[in-house]
PDB file of N, CA and C in Angstrom:
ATOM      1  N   UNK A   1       1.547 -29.101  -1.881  1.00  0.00           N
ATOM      2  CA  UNK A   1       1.992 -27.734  -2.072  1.00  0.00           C
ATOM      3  C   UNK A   1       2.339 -27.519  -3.547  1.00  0.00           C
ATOM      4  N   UNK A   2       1.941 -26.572  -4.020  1.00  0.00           N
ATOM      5  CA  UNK A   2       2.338 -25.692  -5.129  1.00  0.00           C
ATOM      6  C   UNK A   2       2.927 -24.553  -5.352  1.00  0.00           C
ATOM      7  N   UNK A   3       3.093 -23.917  -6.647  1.00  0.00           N
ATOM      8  CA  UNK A   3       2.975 -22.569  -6.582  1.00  0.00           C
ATOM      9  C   UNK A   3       2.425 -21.829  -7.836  1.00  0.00           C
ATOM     10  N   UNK A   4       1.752 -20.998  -7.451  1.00  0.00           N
ATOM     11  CA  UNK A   4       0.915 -20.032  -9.088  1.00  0.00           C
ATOM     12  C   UNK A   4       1.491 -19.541  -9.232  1.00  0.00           C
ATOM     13  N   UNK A   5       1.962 -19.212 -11.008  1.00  0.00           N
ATOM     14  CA  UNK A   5       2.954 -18.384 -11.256  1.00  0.00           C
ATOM     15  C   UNK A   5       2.082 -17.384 -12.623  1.00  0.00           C
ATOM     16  N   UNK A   6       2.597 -15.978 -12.047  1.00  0.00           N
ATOM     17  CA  UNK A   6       1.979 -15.228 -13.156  1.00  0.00           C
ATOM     18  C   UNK A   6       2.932 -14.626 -14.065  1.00  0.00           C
ATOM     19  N   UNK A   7       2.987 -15.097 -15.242  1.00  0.00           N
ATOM     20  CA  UNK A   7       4.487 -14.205 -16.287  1.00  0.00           C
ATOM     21  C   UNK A   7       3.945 -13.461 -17.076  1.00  0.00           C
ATOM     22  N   UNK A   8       4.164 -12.350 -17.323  1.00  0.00           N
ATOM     23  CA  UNK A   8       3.922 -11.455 -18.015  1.00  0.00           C
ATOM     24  C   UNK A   8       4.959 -11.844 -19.578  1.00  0.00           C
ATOM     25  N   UNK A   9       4.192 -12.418 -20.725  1.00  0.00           N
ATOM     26  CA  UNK A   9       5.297 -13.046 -21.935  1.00  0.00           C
ATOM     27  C   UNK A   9       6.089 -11.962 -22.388  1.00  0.00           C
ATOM     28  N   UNK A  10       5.680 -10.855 -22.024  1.00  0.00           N
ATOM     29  CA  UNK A  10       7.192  -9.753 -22.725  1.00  0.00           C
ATOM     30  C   UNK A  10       8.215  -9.610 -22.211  1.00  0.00           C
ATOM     31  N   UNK A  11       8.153 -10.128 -20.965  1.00  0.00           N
ATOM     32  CA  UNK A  11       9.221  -9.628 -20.074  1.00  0.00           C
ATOM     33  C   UNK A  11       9.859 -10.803 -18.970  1.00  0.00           C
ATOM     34  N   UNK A  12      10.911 -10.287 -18.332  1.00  0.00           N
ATOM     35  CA  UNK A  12      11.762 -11.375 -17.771  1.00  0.00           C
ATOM     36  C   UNK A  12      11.223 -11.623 -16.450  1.00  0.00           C
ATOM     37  N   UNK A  13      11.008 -13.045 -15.664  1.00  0.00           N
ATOM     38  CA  UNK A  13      10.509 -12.855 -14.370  1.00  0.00           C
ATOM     39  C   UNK A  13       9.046 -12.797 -14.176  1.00  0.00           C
ATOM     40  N   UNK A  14       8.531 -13.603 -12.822  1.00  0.00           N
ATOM     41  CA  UNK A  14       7.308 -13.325 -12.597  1.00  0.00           C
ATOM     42  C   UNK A  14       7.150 -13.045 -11.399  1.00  0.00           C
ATOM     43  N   UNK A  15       5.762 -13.631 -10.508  1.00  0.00           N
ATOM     44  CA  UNK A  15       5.374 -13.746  -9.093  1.00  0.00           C
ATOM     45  C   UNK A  15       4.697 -14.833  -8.899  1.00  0.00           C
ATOM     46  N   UNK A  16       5.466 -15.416  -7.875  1.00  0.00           N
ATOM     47  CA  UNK A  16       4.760 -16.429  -7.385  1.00  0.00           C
ATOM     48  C   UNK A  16       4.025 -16.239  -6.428  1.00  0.00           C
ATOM     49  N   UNK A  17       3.501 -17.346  -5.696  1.00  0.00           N
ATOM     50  CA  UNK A  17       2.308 -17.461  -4.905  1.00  0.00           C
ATOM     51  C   UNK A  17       2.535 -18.674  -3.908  1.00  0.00           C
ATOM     52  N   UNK A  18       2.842 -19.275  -2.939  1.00  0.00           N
ATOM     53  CA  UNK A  18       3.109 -21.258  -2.521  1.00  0.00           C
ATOM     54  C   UNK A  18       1.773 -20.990  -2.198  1.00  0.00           C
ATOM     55  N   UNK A  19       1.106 -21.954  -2.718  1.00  0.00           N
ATOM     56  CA  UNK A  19      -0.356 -22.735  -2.278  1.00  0.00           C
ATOM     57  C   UNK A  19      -0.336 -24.058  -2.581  1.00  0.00           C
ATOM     58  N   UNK A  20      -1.723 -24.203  -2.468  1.00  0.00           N
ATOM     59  CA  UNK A  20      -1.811 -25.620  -2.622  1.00  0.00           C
ATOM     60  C   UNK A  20      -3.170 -25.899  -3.339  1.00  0.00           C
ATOM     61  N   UNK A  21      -3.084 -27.041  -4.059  1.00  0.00           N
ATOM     62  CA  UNK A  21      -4.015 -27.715  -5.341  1.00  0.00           C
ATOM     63  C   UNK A  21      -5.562 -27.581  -4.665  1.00  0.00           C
ATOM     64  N   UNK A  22      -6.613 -27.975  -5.278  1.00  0.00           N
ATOM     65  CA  UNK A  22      -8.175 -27.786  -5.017  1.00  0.00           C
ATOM     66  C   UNK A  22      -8.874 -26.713  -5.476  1.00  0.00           C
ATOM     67  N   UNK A  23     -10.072 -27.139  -4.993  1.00  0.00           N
ATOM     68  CA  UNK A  23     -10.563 -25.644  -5.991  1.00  0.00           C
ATOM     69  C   UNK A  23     -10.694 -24.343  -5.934  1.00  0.00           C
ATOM     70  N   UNK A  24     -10.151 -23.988  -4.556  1.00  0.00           N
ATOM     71  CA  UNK A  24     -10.131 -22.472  -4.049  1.00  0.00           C
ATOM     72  C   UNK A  24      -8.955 -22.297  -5.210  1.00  0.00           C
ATOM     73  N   UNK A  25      -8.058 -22.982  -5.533  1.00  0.00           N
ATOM     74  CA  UNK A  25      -6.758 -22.809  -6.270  1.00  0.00           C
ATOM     75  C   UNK A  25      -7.563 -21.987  -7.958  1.00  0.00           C
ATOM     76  N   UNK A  26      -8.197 -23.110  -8.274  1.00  0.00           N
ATOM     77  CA  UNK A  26      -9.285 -23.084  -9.426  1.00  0.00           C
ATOM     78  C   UNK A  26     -10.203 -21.921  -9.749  1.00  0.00           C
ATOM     79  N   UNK A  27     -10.846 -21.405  -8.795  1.00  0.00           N
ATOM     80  CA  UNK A  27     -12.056 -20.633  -8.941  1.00  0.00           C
ATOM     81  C   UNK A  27     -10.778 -19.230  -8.348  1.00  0.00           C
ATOM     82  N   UNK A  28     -10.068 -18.878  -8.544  1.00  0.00           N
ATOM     83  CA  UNK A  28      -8.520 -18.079  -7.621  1.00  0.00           C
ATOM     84  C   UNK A  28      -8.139 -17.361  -9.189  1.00  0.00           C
ATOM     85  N   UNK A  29      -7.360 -18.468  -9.486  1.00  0.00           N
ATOM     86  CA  UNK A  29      -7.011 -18.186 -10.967  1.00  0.00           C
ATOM     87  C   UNK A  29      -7.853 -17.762 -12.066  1.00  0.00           C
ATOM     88  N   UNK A  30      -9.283 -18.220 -12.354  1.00  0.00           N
ATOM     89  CA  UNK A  30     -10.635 -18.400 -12.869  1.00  0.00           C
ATOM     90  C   UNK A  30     -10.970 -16.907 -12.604  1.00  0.00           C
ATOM     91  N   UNK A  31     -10.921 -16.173 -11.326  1.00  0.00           N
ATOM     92  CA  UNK A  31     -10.951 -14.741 -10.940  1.00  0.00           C
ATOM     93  C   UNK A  31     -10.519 -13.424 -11.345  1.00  0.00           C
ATOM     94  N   UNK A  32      -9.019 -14.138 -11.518  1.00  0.00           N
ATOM     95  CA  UNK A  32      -7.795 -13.457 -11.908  1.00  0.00           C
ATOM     96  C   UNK A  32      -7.834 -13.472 -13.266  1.00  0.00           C
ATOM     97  N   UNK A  33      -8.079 -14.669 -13.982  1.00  0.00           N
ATOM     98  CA  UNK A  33      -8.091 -14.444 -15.977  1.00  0.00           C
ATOM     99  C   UNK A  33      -9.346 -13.424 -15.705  1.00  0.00           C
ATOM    100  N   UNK A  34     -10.234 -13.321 -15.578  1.00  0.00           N
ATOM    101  CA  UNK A  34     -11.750 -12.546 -15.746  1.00  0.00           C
ATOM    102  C   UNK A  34     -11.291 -11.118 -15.263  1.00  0.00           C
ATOM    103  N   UNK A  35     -10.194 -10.717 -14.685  1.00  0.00           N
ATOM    104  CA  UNK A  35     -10.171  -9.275 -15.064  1.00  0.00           C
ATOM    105  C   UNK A  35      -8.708  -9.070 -15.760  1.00  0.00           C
ATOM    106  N   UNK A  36      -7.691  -9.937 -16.036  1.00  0.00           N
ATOM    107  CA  UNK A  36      -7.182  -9.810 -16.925  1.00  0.00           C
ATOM    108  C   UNK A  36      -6.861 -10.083 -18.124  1.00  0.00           C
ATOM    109  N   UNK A  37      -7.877 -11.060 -18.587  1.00  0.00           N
ATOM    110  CA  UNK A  37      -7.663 -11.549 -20.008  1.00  0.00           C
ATOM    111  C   UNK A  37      -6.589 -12.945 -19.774  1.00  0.00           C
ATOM    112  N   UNK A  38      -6.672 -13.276 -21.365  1.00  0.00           N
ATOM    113  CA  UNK A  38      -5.359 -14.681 -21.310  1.00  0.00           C
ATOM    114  C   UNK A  38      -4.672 -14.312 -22.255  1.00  0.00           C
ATOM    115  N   UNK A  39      -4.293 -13.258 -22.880  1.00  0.00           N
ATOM    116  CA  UNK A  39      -3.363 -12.795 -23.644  1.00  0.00           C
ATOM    117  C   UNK A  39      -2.045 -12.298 -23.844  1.00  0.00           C
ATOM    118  N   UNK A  40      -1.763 -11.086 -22.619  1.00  0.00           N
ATOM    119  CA  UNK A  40      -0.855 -11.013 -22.120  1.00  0.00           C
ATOM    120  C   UNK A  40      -0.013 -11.825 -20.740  1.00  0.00           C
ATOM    121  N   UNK A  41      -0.744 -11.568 -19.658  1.00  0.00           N
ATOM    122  CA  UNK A  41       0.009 -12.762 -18.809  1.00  0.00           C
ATOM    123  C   UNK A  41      -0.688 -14.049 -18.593  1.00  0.00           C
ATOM    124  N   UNK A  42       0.170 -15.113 -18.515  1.00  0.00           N
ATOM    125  CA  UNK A  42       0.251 -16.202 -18.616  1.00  0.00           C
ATOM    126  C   UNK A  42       0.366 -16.451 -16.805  1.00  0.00           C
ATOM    127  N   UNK A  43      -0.950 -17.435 -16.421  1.00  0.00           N
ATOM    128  CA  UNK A  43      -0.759 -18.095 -15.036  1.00  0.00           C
ATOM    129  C   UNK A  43      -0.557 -20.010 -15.077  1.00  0.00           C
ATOM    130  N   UNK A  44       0.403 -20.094 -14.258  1.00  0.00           N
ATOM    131  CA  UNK A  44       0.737 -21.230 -14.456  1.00  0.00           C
ATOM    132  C   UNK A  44       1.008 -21.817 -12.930  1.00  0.00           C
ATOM    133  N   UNK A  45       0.053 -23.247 -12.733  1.00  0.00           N
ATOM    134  CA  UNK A  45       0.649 -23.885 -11.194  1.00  0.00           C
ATOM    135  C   UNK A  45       2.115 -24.658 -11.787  1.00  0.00           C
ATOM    136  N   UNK A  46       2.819 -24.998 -10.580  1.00  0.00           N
ATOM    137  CA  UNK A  46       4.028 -25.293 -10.536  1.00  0.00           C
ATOM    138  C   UNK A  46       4.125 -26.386  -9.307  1.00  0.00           C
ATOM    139  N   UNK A  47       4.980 -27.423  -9.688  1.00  0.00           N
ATOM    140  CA  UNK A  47       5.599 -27.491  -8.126  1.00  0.00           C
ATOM    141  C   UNK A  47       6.443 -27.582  -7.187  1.00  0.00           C
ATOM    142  N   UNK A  48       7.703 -27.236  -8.474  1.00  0.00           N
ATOM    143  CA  UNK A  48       8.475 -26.847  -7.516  1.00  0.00           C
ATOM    144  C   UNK A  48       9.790 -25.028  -8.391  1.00  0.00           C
ATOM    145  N   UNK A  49       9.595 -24.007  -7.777  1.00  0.00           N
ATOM    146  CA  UNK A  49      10.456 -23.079  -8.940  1.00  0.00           C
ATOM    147  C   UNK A  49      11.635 -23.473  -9.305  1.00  0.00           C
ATOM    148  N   UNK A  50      12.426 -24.379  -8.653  1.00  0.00           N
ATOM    149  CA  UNK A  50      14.174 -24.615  -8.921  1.00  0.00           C
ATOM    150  C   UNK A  50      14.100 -25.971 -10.328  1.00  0.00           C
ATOM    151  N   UNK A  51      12.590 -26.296 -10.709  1.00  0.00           N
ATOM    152  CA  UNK A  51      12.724 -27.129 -12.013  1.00  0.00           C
ATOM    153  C   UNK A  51      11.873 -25.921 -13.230  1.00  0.00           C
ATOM    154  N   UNK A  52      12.046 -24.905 -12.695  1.00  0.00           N
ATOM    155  CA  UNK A  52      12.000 -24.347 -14.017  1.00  0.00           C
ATOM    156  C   UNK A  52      12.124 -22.895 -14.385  1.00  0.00           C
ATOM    157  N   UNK A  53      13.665 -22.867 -14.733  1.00  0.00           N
ATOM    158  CA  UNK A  53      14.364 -21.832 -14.789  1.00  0.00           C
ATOM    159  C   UNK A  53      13.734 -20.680 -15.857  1.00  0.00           C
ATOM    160  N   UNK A  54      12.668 -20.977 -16.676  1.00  0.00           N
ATOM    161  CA  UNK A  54      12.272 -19.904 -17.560  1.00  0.00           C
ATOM    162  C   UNK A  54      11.727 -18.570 -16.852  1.00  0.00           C
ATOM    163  N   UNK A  55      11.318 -18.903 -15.597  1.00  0.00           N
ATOM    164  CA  UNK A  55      10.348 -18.290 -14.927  1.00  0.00           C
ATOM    165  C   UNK A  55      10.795 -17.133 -14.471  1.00  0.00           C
ATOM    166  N   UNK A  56      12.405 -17.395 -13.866  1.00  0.00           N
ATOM    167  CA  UNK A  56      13.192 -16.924 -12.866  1.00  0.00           C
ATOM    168  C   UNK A  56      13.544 -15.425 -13.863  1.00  0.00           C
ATOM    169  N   UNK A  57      13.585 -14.498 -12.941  1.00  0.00           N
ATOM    170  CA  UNK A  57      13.583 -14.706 -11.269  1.00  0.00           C
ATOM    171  C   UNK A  57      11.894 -14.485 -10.978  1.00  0.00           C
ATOM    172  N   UNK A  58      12.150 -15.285  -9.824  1.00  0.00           N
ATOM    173  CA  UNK A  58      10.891 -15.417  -9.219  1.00  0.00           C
ATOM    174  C   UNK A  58      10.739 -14.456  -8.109  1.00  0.00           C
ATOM    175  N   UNK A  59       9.430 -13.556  -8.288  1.00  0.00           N
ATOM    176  CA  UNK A  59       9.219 -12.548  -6.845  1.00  0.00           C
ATOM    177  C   UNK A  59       8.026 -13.437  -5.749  1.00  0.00           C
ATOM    178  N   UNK A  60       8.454 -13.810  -4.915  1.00  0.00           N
ATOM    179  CA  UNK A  60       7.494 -14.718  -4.149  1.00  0.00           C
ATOM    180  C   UNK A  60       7.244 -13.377  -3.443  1.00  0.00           C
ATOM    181  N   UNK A  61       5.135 -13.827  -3.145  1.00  0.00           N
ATOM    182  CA  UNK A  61       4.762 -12.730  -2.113  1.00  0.00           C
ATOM    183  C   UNK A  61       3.866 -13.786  -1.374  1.00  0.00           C
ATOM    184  N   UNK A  62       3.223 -13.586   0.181  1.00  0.00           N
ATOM    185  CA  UNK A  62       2.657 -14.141   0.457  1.00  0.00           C
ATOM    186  C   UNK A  62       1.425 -14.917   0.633  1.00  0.00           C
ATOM    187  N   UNK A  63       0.608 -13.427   0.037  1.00  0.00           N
ATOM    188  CA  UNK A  63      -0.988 -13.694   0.276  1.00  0.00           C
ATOM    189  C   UNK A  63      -1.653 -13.388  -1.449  1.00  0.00           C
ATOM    190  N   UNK A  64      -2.547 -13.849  -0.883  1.00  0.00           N
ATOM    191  CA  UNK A  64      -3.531 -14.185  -2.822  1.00  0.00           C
ATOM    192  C   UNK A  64      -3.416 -12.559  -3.029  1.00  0.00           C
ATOM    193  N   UNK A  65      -4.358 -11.376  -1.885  1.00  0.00           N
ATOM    194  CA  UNK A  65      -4.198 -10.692  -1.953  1.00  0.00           C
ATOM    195  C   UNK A  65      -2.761  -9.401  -2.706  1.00  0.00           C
ATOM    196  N   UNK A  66      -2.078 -10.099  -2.282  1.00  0.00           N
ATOM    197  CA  UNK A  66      -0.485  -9.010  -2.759  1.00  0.00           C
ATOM    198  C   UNK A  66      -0.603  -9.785  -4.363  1.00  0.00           C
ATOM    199  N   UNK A  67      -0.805 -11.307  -4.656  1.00  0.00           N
ATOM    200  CA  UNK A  67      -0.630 -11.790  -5.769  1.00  0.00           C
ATOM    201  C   UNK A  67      -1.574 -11.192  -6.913  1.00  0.00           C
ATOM    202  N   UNK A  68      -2.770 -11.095  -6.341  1.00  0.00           N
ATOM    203  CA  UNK A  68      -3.442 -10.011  -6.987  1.00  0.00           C
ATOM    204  C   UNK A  68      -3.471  -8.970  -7.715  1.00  0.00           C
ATOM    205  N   UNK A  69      -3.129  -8.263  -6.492  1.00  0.00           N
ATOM    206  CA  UNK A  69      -2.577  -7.068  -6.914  1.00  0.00           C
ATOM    207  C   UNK A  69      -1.188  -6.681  -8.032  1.00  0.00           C
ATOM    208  N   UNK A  70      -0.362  -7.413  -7.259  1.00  0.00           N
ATOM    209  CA  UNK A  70       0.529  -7.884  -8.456  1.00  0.00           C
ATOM    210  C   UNK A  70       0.584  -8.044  -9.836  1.00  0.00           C
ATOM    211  N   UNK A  71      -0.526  -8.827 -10.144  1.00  0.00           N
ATOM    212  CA  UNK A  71      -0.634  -9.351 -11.376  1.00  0.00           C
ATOM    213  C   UNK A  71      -1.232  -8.471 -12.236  1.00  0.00           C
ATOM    214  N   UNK A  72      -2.509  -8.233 -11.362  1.00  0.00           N
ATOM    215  CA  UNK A  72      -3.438  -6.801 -11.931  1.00  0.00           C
ATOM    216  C   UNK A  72      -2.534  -5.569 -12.231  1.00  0.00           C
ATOM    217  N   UNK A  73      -1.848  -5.446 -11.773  1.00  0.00           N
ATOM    218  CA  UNK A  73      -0.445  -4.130 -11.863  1.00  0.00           C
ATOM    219  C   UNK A  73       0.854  -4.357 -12.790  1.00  0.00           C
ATOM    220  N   UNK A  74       0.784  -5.354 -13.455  1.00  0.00           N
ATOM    221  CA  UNK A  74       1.918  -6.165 -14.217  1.00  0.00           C
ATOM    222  C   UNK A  74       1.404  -5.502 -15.999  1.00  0.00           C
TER     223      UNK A  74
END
């Protein structure tokens, strides 16, 4: 288990995601830079949020879908 984390660098807080490692994880994220660039937000796997307080607060949502959207809307 993991978790993808998307931070937007201007601002406080991100969204997470709990998944897990392989390449749906890979070609997921790979998706997500290709319509938003790597400039402004920053995606990062994790594995656990309580070792890394920069992040926080963390908005956990459930599905790739909402994370998506999310990020794309950030």
């Amino acid at each position: 288990m993991c978790y993808l984390i998307a931070k937007d660098v201007d601002k406080v807080g991100c969204v997470a995601l709990r998944t897990t490692h392989g390449k749906h994880l890979s070609e997921f994220k790979r998706s997500i830079e290709k319509k938003i660039g790597y400039e402004k937000i920053q995606l990062v796997t994790i594995s656990r949020p309580s070792a890394y307080g920069e992040y926080e607060p963390y908005r956990f949502v459930d599905t790739k879908e909402e994370f998506e959207q999310a990020v794309v809307s950030m």
